[in-house]
N, C-alpha and C. Protein backbone atom coordinates (compact mmCIF):
# COMPACT_ATOMS: atom_id res chain seq x y z
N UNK A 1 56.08 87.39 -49.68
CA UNK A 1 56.98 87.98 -50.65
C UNK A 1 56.61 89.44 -50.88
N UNK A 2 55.47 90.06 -51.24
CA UNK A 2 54.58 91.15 -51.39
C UNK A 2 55.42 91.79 -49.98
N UNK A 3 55.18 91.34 -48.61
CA UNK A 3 55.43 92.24 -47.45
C UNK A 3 57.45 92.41 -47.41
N UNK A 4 57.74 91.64 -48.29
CA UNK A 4 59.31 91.73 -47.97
C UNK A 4 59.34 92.87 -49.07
N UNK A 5 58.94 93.14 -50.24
CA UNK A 5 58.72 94.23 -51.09
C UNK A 5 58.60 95.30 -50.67
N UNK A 6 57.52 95.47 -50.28
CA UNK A 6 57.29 96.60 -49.34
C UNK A 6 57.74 96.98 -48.43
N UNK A 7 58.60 96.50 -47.46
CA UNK A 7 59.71 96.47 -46.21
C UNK A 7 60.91 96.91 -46.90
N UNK A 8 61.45 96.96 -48.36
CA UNK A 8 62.59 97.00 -48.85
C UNK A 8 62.80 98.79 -49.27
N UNK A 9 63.53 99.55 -48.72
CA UNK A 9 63.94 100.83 -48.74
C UNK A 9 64.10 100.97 -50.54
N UNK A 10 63.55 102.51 -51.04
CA UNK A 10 63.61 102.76 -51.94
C UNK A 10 64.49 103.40 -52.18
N UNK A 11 65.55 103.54 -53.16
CA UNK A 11 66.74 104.39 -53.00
C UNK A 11 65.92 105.75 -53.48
N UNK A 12 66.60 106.46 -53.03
CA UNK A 12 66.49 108.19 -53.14
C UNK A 12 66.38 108.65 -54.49
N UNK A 13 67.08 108.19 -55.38
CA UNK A 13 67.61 108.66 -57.01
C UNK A 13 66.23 107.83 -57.37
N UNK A 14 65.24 106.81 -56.96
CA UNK A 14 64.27 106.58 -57.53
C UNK A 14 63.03 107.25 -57.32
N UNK A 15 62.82 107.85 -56.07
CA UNK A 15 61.99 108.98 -55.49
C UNK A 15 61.92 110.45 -56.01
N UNK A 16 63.27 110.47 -56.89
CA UNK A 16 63.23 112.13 -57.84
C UNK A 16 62.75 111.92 -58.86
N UNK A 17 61.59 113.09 -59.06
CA UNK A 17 60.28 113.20 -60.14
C UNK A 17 61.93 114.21 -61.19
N UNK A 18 62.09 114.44 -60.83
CA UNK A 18 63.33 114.93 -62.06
C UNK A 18 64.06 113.77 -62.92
N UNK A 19 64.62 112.69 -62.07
CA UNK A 19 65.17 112.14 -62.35
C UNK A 19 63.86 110.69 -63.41
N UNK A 20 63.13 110.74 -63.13
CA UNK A 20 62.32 109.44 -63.25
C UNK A 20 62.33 110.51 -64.81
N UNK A 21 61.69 111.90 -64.90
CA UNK A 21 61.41 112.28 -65.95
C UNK A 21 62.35 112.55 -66.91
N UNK A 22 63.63 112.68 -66.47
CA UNK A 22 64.98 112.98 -67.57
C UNK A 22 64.95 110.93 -68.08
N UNK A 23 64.75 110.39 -67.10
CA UNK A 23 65.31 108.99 -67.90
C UNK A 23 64.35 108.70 -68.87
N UNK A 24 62.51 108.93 -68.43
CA UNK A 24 61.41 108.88 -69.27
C UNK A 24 62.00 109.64 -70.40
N UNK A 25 62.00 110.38 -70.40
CA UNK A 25 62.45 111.33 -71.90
C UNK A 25 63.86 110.67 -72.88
N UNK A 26 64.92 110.58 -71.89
CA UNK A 26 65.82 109.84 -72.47
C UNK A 26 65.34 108.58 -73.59
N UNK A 27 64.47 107.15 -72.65
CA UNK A 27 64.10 106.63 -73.23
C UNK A 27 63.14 106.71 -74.47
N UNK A 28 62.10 107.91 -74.20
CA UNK A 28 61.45 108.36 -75.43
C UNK A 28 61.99 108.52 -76.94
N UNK A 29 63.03 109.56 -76.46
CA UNK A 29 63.92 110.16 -77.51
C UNK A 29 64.78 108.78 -78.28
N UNK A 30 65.27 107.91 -77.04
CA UNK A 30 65.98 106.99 -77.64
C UNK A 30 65.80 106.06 -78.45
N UNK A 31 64.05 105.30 -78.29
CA UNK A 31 64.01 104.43 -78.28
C UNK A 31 61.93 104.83 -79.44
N UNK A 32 61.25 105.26 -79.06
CA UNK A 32 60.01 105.13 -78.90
C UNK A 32 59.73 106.37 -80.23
N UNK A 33 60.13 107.24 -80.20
CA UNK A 33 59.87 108.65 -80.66
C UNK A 33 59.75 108.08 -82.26
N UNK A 34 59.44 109.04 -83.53
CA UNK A 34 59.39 108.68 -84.90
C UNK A 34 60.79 108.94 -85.13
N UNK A 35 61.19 109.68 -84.25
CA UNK A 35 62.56 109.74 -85.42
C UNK A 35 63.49 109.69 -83.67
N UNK A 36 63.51 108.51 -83.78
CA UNK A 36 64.93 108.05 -82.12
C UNK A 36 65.86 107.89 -82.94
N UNK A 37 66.31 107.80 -81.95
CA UNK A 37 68.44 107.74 -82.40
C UNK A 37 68.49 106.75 -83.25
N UNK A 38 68.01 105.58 -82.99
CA UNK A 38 68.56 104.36 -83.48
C UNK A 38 68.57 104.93 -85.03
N UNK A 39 67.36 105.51 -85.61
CA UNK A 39 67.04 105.82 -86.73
C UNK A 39 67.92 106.28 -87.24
N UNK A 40 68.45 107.45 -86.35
CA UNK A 40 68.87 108.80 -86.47
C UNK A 40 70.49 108.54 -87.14
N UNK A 41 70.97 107.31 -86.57
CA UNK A 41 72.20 106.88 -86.62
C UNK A 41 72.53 106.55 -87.99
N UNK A 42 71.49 105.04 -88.27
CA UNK A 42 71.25 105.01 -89.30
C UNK A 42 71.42 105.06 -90.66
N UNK A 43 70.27 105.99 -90.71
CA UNK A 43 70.38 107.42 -91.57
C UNK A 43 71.64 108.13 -92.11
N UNK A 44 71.97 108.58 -90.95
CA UNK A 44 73.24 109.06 -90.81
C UNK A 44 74.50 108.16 -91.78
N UNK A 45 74.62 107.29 -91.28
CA UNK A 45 75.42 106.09 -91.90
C UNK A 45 75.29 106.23 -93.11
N UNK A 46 73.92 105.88 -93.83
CA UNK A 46 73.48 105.39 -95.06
C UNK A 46 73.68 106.99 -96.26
N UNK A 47 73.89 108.68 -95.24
CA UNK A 47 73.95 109.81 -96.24
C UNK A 47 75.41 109.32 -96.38
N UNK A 48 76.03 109.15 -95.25
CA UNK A 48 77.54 109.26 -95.60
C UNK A 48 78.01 108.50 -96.62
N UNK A 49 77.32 107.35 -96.63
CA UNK A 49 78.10 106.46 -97.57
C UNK A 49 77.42 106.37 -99.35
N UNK A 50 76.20 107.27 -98.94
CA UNK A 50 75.58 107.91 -100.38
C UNK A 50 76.44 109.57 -100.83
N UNK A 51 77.06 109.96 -100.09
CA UNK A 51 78.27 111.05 -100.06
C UNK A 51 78.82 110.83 -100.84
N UNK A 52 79.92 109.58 -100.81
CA UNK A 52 80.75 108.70 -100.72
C UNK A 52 80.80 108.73 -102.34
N UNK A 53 79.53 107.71 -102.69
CA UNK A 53 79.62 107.06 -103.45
C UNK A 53 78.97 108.54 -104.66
N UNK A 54 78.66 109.60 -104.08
CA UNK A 54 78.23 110.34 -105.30
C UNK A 54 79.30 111.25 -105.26
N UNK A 55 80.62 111.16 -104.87
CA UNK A 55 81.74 111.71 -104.91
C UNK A 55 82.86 111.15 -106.08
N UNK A 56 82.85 109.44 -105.85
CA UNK A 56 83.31 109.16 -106.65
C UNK A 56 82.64 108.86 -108.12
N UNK A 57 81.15 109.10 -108.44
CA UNK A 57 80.59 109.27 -109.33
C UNK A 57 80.85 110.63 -109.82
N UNK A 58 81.20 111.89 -109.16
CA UNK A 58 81.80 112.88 -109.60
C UNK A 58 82.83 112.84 -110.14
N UNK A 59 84.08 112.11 -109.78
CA UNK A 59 85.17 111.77 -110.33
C UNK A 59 84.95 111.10 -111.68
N UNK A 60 84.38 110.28 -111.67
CA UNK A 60 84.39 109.09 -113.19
C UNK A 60 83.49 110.05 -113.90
N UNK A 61 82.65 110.92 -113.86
CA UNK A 61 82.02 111.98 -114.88
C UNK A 61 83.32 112.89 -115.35
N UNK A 62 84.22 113.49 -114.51
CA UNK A 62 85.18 113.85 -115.02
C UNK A 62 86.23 113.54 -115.99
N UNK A 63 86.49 111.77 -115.38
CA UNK A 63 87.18 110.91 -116.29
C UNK A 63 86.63 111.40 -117.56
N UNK A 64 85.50 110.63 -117.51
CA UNK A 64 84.71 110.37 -118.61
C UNK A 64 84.95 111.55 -119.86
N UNK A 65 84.63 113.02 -119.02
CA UNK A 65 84.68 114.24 -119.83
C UNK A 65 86.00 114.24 -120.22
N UNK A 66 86.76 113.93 -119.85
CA UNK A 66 87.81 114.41 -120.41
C UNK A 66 88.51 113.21 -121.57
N UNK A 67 87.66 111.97 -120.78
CA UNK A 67 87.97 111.27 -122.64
C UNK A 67 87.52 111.71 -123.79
N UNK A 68 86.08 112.36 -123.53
CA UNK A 68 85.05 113.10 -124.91
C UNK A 68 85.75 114.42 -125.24
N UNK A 69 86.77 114.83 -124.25
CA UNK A 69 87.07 116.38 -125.17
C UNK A 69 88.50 115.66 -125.55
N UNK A 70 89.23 114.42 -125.39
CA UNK A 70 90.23 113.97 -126.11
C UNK A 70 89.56 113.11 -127.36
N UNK A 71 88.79 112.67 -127.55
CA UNK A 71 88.21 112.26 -128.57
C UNK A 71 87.51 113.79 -129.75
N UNK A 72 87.84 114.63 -129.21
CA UNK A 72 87.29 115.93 -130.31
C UNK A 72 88.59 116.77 -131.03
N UNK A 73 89.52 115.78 -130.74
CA UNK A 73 90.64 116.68 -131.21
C UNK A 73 91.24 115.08 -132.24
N UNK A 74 91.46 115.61 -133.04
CA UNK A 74 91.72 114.72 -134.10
C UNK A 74 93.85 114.13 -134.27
N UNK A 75 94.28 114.45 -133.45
CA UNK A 75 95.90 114.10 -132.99
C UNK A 75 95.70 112.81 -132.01
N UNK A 76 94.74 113.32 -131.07
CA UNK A 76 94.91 112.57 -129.65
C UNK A 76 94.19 111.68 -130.16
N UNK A 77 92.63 111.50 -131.03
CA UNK A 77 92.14 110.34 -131.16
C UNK A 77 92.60 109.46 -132.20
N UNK A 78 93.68 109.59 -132.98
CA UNK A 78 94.62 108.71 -133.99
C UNK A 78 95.49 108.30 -132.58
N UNK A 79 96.17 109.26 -131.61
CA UNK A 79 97.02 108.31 -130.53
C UNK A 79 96.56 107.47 -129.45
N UNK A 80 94.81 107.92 -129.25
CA UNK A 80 94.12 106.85 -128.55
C UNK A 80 94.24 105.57 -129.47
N UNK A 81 93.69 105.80 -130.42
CA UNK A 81 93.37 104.32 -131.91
C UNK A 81 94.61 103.80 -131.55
N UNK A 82 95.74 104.18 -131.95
CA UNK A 82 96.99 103.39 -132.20
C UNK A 82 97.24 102.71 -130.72
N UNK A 83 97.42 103.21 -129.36
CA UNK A 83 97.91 102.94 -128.76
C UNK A 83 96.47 101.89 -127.93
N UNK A 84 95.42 102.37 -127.75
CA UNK A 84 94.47 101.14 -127.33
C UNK A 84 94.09 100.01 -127.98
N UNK A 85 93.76 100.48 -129.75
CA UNK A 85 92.97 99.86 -130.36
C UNK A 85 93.97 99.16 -131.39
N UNK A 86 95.16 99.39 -131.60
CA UNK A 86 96.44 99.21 -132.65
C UNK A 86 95.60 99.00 -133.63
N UNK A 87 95.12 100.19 -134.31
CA UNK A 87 94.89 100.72 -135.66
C UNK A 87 96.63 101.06 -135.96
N UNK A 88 96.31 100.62 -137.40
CA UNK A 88 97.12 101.12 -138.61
C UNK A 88 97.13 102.06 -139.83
N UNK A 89 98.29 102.41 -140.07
CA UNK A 89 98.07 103.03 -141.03
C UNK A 89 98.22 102.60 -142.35
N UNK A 90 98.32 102.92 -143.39
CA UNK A 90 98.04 102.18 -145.18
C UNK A 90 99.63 101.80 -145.09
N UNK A 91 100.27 101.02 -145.32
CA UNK A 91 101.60 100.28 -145.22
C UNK A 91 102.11 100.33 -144.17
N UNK A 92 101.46 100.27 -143.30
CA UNK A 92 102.34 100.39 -141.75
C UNK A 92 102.06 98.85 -141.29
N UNK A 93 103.05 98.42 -140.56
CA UNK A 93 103.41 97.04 -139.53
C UNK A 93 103.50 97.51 -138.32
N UNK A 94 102.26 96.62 -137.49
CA UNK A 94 102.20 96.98 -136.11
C UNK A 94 103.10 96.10 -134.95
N UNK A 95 104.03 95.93 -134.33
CA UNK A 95 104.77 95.13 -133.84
C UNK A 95 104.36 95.12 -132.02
N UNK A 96 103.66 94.08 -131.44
CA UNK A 96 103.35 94.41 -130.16
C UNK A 96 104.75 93.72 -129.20
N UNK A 97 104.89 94.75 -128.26
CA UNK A 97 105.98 93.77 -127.37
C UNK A 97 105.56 94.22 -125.94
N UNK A 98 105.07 92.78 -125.45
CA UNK A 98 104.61 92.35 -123.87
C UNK A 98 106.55 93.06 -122.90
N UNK A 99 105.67 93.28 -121.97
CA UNK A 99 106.96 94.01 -120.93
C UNK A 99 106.56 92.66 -120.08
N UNK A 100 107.61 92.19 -119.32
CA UNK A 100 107.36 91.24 -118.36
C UNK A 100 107.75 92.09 -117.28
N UNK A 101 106.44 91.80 -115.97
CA UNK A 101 106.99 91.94 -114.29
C UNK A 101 107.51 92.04 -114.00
């Protein structure tokens, strides 16, 4: 078995010291290195979707602000009360009517 090995022609593309060393490196980089692709990918993945999510945490801080500067004006927070909370006023009747689908 050993002599049929050795009888068996080596292809050419395995005999280039260029080639043996671009794939060595390839694999290095790819696979072996502290920071290889696999990592690299990753990573990658996990900023985007921390992007993501601190984008729409930008948004709901906005929400948010802009409920606290409608709560500092004393019109809008009697029309928040009435219309979220159906506060009343001193002889007033609150009448709720459901909208159907």
């Amino acid at each position: 078995m050993i002599q049929k090995l050795k009888t068996m022609p080596i292809p050419r593309l395995l005999k280039n010291r260029y080639f043996l060393t671009a794939v060595g490196f390839v694999i290095w980089i790819w696979l072996i290195d502290a920071i290889n692709l696999m990592d690299w990918i990753s990573e990658r993945t996990r900023l985007n979707r921390l992007e993501q999510e601190q984008r729409q945490l930008e948004q709901d801080i906005q929400s948010t602000q802009q409920k606290i500067n409608a709560f500092a004006n004393p019109d809008s927070l009697e029309k928040i009360a009435r219309e979220q909370f159906y506060f009343v006023g001193p002889g007033e009747v609150i009448f709720i009517i459901e909208e159907e689908q």
